[in-house]
C-alpha atoms as a PDB file:
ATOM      1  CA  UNK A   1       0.000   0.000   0.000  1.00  0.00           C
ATOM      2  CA  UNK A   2       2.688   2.299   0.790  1.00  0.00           C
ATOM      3  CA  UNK A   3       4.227   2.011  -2.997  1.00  0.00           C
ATOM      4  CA  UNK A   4       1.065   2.844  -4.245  1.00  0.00           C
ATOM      5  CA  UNK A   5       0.662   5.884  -1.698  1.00  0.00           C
ATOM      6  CA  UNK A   6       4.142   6.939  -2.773  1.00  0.00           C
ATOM      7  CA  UNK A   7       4.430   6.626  -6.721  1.00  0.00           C
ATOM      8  CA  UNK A   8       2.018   9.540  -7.465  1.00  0.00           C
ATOM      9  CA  UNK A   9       4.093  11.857  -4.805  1.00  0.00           C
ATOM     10  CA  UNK A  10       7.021  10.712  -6.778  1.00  0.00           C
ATOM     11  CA  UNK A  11       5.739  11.636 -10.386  1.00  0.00           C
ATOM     12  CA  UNK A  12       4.674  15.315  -8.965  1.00  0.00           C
ATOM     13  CA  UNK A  13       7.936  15.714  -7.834  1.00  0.00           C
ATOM     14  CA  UNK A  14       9.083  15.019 -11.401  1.00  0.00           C
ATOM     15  CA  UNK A  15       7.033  16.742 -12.748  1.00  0.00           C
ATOM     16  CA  UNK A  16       7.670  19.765 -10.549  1.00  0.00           C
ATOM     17  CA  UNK A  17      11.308  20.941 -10.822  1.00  0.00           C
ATOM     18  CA  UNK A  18      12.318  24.262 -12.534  1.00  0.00           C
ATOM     19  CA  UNK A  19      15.236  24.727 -14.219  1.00  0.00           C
ATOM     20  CA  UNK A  20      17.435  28.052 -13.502  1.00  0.00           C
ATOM     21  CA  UNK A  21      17.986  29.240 -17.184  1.00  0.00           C
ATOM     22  CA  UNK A  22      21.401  31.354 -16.092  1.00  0.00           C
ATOM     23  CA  UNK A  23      22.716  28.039 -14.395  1.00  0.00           C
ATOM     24  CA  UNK A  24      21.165  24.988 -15.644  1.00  0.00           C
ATOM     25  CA  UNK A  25      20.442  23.993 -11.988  1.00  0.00           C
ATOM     26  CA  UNK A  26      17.326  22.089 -11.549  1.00  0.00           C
ATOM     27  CA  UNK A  27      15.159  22.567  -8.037  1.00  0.00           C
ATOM     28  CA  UNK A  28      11.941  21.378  -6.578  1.00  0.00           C
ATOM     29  CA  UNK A  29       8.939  24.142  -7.041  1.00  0.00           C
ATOM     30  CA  UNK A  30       5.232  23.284  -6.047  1.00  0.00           C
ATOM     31  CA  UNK A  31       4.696  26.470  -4.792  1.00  0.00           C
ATOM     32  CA  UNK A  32       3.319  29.728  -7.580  1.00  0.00           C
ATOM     33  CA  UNK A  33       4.717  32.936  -7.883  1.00  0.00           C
ATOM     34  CA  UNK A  34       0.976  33.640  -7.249  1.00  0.00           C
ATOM     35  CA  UNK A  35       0.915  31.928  -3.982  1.00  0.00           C
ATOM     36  CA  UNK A  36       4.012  33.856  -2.773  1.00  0.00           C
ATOM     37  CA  UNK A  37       4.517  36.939  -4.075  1.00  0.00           C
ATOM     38  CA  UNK A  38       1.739  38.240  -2.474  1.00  0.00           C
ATOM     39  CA  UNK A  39       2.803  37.909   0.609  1.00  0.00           C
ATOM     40  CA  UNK A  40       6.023  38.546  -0.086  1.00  0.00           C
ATOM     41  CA  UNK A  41       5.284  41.754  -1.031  1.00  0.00           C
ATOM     42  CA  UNK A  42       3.336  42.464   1.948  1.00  0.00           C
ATOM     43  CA  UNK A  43       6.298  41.553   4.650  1.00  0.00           C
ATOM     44  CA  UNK A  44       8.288  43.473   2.057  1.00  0.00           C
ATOM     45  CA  UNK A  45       6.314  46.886   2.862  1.00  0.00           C
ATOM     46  CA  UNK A  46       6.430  46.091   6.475  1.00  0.00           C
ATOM     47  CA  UNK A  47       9.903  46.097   6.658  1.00  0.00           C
ATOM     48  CA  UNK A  48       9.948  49.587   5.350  1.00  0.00           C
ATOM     49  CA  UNK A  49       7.214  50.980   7.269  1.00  0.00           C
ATOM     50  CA  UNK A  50       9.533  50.006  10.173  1.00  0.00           C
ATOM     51  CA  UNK A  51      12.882  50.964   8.985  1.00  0.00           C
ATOM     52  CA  UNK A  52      14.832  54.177   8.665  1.00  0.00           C
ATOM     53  CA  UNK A  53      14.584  54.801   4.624  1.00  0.00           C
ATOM     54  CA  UNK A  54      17.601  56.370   2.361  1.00  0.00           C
ATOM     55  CA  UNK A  55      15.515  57.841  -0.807  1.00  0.00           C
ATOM     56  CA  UNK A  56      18.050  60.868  -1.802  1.00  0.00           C
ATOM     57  CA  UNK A  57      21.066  60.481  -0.883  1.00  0.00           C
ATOM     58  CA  UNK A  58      24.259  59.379  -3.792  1.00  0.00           C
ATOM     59  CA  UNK A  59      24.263  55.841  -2.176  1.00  0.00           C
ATOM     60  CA  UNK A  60      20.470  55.786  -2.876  1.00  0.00           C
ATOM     61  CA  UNK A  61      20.491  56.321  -6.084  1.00  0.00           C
ATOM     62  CA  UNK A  62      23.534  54.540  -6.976  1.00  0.00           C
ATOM     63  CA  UNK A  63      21.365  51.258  -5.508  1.00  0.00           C
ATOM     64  CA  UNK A  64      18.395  52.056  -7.466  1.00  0.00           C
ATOM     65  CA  UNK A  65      20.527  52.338 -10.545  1.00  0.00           C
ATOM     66  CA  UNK A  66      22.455  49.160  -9.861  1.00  0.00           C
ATOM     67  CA  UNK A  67      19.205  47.760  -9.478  1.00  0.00           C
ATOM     68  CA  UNK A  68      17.902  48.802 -13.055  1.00  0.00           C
ATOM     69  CA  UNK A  69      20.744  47.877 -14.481  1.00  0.00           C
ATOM     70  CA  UNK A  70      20.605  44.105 -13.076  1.00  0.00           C
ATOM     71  CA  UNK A  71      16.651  44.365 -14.072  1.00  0.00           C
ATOM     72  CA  UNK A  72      17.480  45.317 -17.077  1.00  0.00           C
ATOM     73  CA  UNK A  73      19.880  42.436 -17.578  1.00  0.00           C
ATOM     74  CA  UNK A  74      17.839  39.872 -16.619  1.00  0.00           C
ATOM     75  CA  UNK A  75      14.589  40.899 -18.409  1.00  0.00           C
ATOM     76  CA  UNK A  76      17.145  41.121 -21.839  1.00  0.00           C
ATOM     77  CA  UNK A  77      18.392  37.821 -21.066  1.00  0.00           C
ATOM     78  CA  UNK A  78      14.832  36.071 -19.996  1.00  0.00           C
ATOM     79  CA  UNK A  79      13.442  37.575 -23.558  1.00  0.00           C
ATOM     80  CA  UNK A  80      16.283  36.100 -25.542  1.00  0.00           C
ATOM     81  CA  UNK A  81      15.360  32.980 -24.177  1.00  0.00           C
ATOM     82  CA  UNK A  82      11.738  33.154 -24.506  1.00  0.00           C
ATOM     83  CA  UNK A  83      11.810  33.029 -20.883  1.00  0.00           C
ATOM     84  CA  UNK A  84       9.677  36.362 -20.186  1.00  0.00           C
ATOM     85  CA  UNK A  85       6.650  35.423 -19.195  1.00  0.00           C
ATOM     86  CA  UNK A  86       8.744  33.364 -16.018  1.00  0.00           C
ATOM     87  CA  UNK A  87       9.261  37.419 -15.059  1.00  0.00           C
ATOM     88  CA  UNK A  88       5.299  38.139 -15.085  1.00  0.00           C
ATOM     89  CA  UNK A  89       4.186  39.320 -11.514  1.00  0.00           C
ATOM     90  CA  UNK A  90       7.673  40.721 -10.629  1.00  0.00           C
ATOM     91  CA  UNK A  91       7.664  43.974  -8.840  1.00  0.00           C
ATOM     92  CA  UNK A  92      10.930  45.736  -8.956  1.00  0.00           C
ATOM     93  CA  UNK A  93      11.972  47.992  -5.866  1.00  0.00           C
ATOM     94  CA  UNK A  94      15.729  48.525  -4.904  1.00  0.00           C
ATOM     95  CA  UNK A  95      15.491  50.381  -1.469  1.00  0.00           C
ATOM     96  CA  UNK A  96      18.643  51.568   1.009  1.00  0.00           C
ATOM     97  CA  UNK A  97      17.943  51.299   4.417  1.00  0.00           C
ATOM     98  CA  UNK A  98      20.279  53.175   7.504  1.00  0.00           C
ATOM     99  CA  UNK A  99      21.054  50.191   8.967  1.00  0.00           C
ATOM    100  CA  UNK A 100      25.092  48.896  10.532  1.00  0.00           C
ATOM    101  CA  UNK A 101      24.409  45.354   9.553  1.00  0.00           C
ATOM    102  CA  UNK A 102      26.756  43.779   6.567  1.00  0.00           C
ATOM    103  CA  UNK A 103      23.492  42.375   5.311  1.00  0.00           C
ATOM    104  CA  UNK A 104      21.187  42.839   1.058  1.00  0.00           C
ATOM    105  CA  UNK A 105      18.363  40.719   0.575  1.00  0.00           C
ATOM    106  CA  UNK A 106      16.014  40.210  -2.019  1.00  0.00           C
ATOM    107  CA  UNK A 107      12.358  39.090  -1.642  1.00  0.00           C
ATOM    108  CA  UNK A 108      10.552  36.321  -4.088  1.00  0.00           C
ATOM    109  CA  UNK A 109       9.550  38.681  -6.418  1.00  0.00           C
ATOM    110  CA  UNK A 110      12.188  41.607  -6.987  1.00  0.00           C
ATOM    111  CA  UNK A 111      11.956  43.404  -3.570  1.00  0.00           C
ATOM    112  CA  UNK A 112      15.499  44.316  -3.104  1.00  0.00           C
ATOM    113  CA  UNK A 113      16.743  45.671   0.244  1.00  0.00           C
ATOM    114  CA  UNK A 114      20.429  47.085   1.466  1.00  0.00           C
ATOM    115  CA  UNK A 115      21.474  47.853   4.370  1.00  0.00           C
ATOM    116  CA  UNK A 116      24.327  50.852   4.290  1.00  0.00           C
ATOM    117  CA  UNK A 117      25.918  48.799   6.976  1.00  0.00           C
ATOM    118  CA  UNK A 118      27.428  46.740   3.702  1.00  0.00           C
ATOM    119  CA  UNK A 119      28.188  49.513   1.433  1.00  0.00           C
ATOM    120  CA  UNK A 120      32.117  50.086   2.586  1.00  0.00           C
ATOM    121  CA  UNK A 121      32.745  46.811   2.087  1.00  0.00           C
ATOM    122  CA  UNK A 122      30.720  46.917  -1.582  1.00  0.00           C
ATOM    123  CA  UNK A 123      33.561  50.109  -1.938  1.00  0.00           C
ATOM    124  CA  UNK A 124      31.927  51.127  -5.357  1.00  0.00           C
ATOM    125  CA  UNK A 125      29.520  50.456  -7.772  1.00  0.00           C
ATOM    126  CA  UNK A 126      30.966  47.358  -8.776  1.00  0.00           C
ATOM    127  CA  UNK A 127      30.746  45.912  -5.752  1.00  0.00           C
ATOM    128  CA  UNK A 128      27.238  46.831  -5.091  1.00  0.00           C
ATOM    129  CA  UNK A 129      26.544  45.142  -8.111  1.00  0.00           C
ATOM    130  CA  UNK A 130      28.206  42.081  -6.760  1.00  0.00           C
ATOM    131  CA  UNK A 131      25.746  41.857  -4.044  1.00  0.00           C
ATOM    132  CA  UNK A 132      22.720  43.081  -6.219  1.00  0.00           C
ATOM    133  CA  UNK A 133      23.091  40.363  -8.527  1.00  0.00           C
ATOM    134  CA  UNK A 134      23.619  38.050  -6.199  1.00  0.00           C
ATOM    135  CA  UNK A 135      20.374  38.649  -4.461  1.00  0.00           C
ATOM    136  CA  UNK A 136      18.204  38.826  -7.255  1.00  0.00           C
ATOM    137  CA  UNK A 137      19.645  35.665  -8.719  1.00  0.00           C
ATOM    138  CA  UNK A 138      18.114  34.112  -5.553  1.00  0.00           C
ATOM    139  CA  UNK A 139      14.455  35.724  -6.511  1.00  0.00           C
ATOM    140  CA  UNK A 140      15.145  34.285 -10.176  1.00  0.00           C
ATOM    141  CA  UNK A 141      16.185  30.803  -9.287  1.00  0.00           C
ATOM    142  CA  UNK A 142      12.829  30.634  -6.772  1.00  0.00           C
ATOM    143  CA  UNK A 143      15.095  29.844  -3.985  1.00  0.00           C
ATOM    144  CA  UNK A 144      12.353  30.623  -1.788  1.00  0.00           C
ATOM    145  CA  UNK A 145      10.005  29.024  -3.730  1.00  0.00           C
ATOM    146  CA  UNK A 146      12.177  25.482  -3.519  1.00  0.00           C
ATOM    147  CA  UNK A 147      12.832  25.916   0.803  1.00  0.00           C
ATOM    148  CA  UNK A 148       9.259  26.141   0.902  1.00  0.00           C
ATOM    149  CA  UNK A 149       8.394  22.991  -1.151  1.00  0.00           C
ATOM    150  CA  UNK A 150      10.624  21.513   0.441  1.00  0.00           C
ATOM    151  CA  UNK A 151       9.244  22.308   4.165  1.00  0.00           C
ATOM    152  CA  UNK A 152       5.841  20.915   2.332  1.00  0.00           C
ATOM    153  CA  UNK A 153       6.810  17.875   1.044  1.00  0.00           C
ATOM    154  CA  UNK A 154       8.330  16.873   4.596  1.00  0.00           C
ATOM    155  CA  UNK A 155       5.205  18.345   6.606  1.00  0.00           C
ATOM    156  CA  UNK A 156       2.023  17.539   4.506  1.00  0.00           C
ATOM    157  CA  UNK A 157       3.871  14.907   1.682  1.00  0.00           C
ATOM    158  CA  UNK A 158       1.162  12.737   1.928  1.00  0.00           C
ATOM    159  CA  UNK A 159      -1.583  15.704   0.934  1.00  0.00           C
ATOM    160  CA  UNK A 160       0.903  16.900  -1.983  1.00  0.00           C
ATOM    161  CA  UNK A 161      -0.358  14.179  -3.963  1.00  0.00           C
ATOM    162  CA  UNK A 162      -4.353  14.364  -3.971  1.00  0.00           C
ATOM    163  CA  UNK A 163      -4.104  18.944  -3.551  1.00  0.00           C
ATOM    164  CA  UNK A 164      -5.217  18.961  -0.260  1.00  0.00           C
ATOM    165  CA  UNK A 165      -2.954  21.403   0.636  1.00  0.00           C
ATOM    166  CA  UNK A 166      -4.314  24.476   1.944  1.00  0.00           C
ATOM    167  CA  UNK A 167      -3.955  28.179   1.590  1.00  0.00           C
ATOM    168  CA  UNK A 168      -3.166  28.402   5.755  1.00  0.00           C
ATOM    169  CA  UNK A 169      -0.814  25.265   5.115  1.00  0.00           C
ATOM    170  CA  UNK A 170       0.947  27.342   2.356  1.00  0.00           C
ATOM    171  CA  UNK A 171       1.281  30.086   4.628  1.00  0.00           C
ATOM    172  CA  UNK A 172       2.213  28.807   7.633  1.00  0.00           C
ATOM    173  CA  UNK A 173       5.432  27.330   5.602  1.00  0.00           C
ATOM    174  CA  UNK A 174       5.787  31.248   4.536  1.00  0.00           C
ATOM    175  CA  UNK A 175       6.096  31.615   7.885  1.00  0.00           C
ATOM    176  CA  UNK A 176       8.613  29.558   8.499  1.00  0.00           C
ATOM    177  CA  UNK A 177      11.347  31.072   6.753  1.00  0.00           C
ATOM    178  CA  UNK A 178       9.655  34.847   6.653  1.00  0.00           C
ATOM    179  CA  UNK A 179       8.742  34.543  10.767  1.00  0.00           C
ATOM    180  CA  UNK A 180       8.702  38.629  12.202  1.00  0.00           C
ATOM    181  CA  UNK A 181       9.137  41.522  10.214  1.00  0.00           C
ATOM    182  CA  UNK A 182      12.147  42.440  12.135  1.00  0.00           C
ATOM    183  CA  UNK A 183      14.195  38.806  10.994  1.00  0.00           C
ATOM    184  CA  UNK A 184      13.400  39.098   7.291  1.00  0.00           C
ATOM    185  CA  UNK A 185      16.806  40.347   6.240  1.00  0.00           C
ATOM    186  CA  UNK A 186      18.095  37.183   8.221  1.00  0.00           C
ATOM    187  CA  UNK A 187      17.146  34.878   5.241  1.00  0.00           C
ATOM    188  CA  UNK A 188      19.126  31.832   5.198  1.00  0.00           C
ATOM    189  CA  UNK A 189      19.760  29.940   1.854  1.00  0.00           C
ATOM    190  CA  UNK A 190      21.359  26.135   1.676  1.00  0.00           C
ATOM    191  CA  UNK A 191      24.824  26.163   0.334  1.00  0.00           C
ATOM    192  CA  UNK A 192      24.082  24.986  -2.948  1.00  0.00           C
ATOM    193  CA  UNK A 193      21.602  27.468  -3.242  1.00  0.00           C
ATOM    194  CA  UNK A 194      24.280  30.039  -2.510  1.00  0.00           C
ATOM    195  CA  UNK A 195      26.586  29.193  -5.095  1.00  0.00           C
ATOM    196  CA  UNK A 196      23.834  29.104  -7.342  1.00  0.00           C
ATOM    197  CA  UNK A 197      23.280  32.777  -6.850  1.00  0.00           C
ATOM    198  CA  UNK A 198      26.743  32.995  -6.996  1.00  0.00           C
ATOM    199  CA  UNK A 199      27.221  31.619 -10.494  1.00  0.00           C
ATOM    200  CA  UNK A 200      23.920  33.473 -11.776  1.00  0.00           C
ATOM    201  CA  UNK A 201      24.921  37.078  -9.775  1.00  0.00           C
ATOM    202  CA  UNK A 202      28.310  36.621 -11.567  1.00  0.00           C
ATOM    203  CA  UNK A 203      26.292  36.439 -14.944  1.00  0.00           C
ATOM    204  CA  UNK A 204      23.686  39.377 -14.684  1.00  0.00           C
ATOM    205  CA  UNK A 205      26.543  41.877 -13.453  1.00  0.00           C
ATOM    206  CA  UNK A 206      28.818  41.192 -16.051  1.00  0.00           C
ATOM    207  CA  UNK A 207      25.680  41.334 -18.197  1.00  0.00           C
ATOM    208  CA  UNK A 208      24.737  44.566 -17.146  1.00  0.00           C
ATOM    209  CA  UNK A 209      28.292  46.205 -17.510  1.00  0.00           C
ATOM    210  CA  UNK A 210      29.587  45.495 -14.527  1.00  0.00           C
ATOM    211  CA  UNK A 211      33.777  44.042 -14.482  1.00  0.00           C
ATOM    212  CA  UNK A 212      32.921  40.681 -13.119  1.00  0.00           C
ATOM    213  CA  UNK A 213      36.470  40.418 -11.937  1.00  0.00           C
ATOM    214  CA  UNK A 214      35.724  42.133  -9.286  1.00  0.00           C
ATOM    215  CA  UNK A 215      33.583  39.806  -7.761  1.00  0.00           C
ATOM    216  CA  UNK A 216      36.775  38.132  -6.236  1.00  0.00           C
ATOM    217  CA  UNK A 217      37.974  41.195  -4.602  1.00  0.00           C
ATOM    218  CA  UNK A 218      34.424  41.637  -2.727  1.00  0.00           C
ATOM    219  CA  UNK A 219      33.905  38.011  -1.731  1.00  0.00           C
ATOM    220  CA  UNK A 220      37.660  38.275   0.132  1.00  0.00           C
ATOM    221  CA  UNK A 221      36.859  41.850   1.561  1.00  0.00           C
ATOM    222  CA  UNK A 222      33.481  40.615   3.370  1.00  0.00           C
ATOM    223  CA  UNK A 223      35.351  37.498   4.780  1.00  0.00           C
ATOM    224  CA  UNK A 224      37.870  40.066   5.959  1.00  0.00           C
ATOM    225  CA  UNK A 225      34.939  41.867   7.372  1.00  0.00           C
ATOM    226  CA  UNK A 226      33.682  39.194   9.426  1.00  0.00           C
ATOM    227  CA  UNK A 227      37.117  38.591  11.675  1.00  0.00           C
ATOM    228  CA  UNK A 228      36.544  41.059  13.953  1.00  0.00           C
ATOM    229  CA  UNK A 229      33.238  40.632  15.246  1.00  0.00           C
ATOM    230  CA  UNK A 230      31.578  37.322  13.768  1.00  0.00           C
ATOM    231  CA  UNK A 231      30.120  36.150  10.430  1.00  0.00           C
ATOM    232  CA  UNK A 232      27.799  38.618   9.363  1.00  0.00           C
ATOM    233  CA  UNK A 233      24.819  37.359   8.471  1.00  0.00           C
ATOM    234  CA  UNK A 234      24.920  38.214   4.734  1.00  0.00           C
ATOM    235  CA  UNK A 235      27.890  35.071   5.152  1.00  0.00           C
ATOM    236  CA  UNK A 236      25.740  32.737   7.551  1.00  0.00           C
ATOM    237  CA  UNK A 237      25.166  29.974   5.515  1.00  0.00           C
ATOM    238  CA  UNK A 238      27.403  30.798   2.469  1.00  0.00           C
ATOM    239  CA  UNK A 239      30.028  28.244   0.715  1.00  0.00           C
ATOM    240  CA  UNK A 240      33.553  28.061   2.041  1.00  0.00           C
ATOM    241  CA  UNK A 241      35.631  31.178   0.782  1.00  0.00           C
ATOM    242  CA  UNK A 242      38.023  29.076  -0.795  1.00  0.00           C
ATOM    243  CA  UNK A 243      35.291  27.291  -2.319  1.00  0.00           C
ATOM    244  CA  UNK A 244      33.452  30.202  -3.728  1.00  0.00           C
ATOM    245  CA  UNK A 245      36.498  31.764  -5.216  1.00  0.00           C
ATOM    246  CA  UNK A 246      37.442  28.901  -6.836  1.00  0.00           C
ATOM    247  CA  UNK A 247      33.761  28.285  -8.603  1.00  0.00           C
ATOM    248  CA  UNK A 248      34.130  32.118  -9.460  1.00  0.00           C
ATOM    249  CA  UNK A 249      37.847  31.650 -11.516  1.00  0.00           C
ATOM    250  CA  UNK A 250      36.605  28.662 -12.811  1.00  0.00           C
ATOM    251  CA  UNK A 251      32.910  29.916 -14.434  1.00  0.00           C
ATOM    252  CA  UNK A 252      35.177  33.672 -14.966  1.00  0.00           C
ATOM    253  CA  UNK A 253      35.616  33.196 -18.888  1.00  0.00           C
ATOM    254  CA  UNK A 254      31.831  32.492 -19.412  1.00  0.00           C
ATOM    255  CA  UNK A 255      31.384  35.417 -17.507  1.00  0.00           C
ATOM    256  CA  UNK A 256      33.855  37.928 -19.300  1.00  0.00           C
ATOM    257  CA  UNK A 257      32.007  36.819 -22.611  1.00  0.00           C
ATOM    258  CA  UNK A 258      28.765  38.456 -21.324  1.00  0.00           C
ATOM    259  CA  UNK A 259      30.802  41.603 -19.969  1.00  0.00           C
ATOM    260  CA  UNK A 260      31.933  42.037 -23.055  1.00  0.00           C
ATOM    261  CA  UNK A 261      28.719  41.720 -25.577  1.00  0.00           C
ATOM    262  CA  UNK A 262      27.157  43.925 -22.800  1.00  0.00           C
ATOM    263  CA  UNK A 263      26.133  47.156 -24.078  1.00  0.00           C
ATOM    264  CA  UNK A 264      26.268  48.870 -20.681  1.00  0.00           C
ATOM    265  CA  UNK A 265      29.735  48.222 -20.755  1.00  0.00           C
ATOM    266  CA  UNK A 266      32.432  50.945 -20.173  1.00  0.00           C
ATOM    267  CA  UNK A 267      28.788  53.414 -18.740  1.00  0.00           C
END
């Protein structure tokens, strides 16, 4: 009985993965961009209702304009790949906020947040971009989208199968790894999930004009940042330095190839 139970919970799951078009990487996704964006969006707004907000300043604008840039990017690429209607429902927003910790996040999405708390170890434009692309990759890929799916098929596997899962049941997994308003710039990804982001981030900066050769320099300044008083949490869960670096030389000469059809480049 349990075979039978188990087979059609297997061919969903099949039938279920998505495919990150910057990365090939395939991941589990039962959950809609309808289902979460929404509230997404929501905890997005509350965060800023609650938060000291940067809207003028040079640092403000430069993050907004990183931001477009990146959009831009991945919209251009999507297209090319006949990929745009996977961008339908996106909301872009790139917002500063005063805040000391080392810490950018995006929400499912496009909700981009940064703290200034990061930007001296960003240094420039470059290395904002580093962090923006980063962070959006993990929107893009439906990171979120595969921690919750996961979280589902462990709590309610057995319902997957007949959709008997509910809208609380959906939201209560939301919950899970979007809890208070005040820890949702304390998003953890798994490490494979990071490097994703990683490899994609590396691709939509470079696409968008931005020397991805710099990415090295940032990834070994933020380790340097975290000696003296802990990992921050923008590096909680993230790959091993040496690690990291080494995927980044390796995937580098894909990367310069999209820096250098780029027409941002050299702007």
């Amino acid at each position: 009985m349990k075979k039978i139970a188990i087979l059609p919970l297997m061919i969903l799951l099949i039938w279920s993965c998505a495919t990150n078009p910057l990365t090939g990487r395939q991941s589990l996704s039962l959950v809609s961009n309808a289902q979460l964006f929404p509230q997404a969006f929501a905890q997005y707004d509350q965060v800023l209702g609650e938060s000291k907000i940067d809207k003028t300043s040079a640092d403000a604008k430069m993050i907004n304009n990183v931001g477009q840039r990146i959009k831009y990017a991945a919209e251009k690429f999507y297209k090319e790949q006949g990929l745009s209607q996977s961008l339908q429902g996106y909301e872009w927003e790139f917002t500063l906020i005063q805040n000391n910790q080392l810490n950018a996040w995006c929400m499912p999405g496009g909700k981009v947040a940064f703290y200034s708390g990061i930007l001296p170890v960003c240094k420039n434009e470059t290395g904002v971009a580093v962090v923006m692309g980063h962070e959006v990759s993990h929107a893009l890929a439906g990171h979120s989208a595969e921690q919750m799916s996961q979280a589902v098929v462990a709590q309610y596997g057995g319902q997957i199968a007949s959709g008997a899962i509910s809208n609380d049941q959906w939201a209560n997994i939301f919950n899970q790894y979007y809890p208070a308003v005040a820890q949702v710039g304390l998003l953890r990804y798994g490490r494979k999930m990071e490097l994703d982001a990683d490899e994609a981030g590396l691709y939509l900066m470079a696409m968008a004009g931005y020397n991805p050769q710099e990415a090295t320099a940032f990834w070994e300044r933020m380790q340097q940042a975290s000696g003296s008083s802990g990992t921050p949490e923008f590096l909680s869960t993230h790959p091993n330095p040496g690690n990291r670096i080494a995927q980044i030389q390796a995937i580098m000469p894909k990367a310069l190839a999209y820096y250098n059809a780029s027409p941002y480049k050299g702007k």
